[in-house]
N, C-alpha and C. Protein backbone atom coordinates (compact mmCIF):
# COMPACT_ATOMS: atom_id res chain seq x y z
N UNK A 1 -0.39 23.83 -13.67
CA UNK A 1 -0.25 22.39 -13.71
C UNK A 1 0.63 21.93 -12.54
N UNK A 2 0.07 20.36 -11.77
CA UNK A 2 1.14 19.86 -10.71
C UNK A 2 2.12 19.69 -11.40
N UNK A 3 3.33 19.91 -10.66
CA UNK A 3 4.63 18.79 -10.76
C UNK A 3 4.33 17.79 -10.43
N UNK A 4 5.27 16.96 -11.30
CA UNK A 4 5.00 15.27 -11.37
C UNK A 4 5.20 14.76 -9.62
N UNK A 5 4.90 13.72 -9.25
CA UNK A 5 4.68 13.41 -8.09
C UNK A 5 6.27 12.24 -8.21
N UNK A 6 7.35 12.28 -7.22
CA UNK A 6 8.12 11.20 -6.79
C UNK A 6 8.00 11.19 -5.58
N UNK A 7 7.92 9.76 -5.24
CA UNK A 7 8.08 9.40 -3.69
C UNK A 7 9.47 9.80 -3.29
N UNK A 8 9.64 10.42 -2.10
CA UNK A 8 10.43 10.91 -1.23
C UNK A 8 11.17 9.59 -0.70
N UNK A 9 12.12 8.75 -0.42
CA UNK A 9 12.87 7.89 -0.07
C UNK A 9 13.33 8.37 1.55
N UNK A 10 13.48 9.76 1.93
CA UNK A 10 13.90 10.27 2.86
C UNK A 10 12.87 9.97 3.88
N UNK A 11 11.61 10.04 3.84
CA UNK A 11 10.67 10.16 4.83
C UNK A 11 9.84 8.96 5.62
N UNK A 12 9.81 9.17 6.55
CA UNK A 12 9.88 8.21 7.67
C UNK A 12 8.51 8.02 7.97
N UNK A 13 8.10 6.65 8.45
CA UNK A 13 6.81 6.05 8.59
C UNK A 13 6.55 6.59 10.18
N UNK A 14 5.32 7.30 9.78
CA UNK A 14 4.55 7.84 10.96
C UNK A 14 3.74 7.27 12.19
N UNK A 15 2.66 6.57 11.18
CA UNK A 15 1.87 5.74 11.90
C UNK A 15 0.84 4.33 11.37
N UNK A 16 0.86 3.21 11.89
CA UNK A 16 0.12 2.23 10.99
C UNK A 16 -1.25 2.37 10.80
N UNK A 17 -1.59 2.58 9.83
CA UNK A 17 -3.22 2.81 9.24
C UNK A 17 -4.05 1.13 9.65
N UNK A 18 -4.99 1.54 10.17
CA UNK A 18 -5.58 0.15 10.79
C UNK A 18 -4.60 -0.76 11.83
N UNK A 19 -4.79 -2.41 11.80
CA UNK A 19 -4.53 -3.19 12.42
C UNK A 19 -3.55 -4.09 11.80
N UNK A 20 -2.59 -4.17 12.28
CA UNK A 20 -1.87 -5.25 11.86
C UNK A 20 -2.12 -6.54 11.69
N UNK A 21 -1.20 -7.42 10.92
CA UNK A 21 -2.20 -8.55 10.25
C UNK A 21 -1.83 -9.37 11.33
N UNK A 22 -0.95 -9.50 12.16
CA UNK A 22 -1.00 -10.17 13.64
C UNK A 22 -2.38 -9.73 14.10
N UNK A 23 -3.02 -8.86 14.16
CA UNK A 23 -4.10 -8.62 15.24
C UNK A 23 -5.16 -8.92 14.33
N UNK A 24 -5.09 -8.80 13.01
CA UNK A 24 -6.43 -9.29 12.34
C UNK A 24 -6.26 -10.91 12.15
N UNK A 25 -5.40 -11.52 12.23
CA UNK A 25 -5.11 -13.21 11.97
C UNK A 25 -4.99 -13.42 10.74
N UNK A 26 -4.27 -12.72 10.03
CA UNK A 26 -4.15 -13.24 8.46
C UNK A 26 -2.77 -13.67 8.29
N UNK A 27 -2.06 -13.75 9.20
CA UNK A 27 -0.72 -14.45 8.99
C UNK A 27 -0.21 -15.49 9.95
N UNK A 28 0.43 -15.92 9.68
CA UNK A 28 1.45 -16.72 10.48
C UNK A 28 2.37 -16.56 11.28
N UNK A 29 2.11 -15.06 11.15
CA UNK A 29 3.60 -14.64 12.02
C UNK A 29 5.02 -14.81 11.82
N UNK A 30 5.37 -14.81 10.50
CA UNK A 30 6.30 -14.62 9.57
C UNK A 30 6.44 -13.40 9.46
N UNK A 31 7.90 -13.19 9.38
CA UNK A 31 8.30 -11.16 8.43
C UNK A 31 7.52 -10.64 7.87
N UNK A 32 6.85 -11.51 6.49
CA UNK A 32 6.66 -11.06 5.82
C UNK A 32 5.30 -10.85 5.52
N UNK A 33 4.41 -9.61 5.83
CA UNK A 33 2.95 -9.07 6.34
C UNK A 33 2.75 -8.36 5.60
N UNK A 34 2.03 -8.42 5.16
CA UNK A 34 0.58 -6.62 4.15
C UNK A 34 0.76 -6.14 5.32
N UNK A 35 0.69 -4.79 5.12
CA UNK A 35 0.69 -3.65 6.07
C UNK A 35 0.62 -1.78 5.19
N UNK A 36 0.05 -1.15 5.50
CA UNK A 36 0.10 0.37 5.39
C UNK A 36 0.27 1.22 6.19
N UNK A 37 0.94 2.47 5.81
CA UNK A 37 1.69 3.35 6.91
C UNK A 37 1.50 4.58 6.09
N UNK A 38 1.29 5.48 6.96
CA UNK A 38 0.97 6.81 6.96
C UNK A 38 2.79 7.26 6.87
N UNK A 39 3.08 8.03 5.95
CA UNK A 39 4.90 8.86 6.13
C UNK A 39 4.30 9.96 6.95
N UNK A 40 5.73 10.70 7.33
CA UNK A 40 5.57 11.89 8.28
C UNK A 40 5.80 12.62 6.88
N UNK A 41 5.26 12.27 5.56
CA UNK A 41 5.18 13.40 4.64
C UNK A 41 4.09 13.61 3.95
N UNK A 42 3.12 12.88 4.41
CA UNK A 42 1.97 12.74 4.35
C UNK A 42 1.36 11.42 3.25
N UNK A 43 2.73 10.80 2.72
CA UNK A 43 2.57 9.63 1.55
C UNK A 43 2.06 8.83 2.24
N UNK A 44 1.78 7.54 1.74
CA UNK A 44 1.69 6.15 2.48
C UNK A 44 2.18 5.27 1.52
N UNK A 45 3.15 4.31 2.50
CA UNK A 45 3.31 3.06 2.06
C UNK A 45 3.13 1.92 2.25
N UNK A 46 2.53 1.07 1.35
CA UNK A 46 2.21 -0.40 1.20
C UNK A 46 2.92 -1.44 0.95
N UNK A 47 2.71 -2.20 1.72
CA UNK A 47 3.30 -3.70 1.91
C UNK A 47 2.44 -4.60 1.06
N UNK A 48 2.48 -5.05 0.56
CA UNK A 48 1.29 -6.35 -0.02
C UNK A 48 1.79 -7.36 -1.40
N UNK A 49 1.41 -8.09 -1.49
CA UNK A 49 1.77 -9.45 -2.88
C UNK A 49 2.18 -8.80 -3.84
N UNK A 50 3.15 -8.63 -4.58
CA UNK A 50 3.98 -8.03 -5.81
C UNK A 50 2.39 -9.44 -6.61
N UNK A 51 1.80 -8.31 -7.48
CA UNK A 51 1.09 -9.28 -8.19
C UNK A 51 1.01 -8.64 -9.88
N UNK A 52 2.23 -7.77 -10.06
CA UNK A 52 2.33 -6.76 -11.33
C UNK A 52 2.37 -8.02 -12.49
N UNK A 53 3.05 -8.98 -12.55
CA UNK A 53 2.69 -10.17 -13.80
C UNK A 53 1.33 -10.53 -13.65
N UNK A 54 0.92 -10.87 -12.35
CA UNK A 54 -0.20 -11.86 -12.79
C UNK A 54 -1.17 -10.78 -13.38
N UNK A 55 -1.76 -9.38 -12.93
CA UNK A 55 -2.49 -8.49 -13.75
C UNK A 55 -1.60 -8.02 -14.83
N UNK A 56 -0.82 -8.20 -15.54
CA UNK A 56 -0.17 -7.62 -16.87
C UNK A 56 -1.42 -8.07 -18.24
N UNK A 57 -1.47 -7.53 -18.73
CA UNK A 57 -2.27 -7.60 -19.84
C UNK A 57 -3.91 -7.58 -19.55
N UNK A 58 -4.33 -7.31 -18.45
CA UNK A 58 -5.54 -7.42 -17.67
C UNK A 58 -5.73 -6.48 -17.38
N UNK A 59 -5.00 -5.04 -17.07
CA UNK A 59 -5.70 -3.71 -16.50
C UNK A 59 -6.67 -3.22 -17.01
N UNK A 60 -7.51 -2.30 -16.76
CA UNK A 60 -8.26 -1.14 -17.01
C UNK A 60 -7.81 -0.62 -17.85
N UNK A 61 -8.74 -0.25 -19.09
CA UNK A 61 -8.01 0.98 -20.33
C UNK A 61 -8.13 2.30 -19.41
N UNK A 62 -6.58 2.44 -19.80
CA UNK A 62 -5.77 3.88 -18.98
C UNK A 62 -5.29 3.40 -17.63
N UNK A 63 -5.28 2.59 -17.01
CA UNK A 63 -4.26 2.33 -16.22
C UNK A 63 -3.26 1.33 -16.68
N UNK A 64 -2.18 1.59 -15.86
CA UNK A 64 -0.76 1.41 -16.53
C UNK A 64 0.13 1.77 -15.13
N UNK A 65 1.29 -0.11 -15.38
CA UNK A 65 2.59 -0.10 -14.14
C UNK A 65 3.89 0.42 -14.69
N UNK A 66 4.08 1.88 -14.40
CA UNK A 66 5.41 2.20 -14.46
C UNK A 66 6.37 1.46 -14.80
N UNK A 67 7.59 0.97 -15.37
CA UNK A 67 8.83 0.17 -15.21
C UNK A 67 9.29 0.77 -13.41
N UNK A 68 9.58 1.90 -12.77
CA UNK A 68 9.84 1.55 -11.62
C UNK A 68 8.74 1.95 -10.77
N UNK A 69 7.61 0.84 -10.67
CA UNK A 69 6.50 0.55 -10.29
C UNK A 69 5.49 -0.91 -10.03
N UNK A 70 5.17 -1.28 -9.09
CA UNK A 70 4.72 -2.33 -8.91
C UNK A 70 2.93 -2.61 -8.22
N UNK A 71 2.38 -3.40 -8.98
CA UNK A 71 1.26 -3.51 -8.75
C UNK A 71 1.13 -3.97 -7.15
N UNK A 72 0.82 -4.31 -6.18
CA UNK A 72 0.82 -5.47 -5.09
C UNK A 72 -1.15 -4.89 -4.79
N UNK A 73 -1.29 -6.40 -4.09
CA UNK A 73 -2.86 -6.46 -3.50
C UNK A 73 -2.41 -6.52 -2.01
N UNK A 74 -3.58 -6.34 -1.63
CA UNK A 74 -3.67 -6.19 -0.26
C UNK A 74 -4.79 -7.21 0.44
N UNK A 75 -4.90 -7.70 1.41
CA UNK A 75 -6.11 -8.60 2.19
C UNK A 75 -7.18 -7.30 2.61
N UNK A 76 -8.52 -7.98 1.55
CA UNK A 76 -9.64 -6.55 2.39
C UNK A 76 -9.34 -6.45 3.71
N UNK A 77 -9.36 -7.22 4.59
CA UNK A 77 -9.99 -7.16 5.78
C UNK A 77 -8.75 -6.00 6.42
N UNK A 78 -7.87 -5.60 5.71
CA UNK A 78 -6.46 -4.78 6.13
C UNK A 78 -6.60 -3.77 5.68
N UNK A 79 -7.28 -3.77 4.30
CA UNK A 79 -7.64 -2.16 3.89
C UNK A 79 -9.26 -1.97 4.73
N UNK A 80 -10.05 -2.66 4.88
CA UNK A 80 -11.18 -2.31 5.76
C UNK A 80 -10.73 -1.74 7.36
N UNK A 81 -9.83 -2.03 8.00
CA UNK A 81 -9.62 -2.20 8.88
C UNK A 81 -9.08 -0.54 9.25
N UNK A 82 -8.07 -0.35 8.15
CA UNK A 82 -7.68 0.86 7.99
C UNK A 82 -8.88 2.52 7.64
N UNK A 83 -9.81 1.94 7.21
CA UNK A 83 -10.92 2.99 6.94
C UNK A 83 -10.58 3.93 7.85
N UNK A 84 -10.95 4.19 9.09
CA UNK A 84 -11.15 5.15 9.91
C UNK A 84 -9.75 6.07 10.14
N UNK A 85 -8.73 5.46 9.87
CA UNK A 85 -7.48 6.12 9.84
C UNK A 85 -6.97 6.98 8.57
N UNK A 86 -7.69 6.58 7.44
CA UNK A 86 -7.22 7.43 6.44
C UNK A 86 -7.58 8.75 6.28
N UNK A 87 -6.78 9.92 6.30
CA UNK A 87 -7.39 11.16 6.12
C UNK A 87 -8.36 11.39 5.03
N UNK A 88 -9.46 11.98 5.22
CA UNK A 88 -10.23 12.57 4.38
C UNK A 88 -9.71 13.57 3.10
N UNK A 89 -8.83 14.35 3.50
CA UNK A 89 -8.06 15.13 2.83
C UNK A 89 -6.80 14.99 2.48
């Protein structure tokens, strides 16, 4: 059996998966951007809309948000964009 999976806090963002939302035009050019990043530990982390209330009582039977866990969405055109960068494996 795996050991349970915790994100590593230590590990450092590698490289941005796709295009930034400056280069796709979905922002304003404010701080505050959706974005995904490849860690140099092979995790990735996501930027996107904390939207864990508005889906509360709406998930999928068997999925389920941790207490230290948060739902967020992302703009397709940012996860499309990213396709070709995500490892296969």
């Amino acid at each position: 059996m795996n050991a349970r999976w915790e994100a590593d806090h230590s590990a450092s963002f590698r490289r941005r998966l796709g295009k930034s939302a400056s280069e796709l035009e979905i922002t304003d050019n404010n701080p505050s951007c959706p974005d995904m990043w490849e860690l140099d530990n092979g995790d990735f982390a996501i930027i996107g809309r904390d939207a864990t209330e508005a889906y509360d009582g709406r998930l999928p039977p068997g999925v389920s948000v941790g207490m230290d866990e948060r739902l967020v969405v992302l703009p397709r055109l940012l996860v499309v964009s990213a396709k070709e960068d995500i490892p296969g494996e």
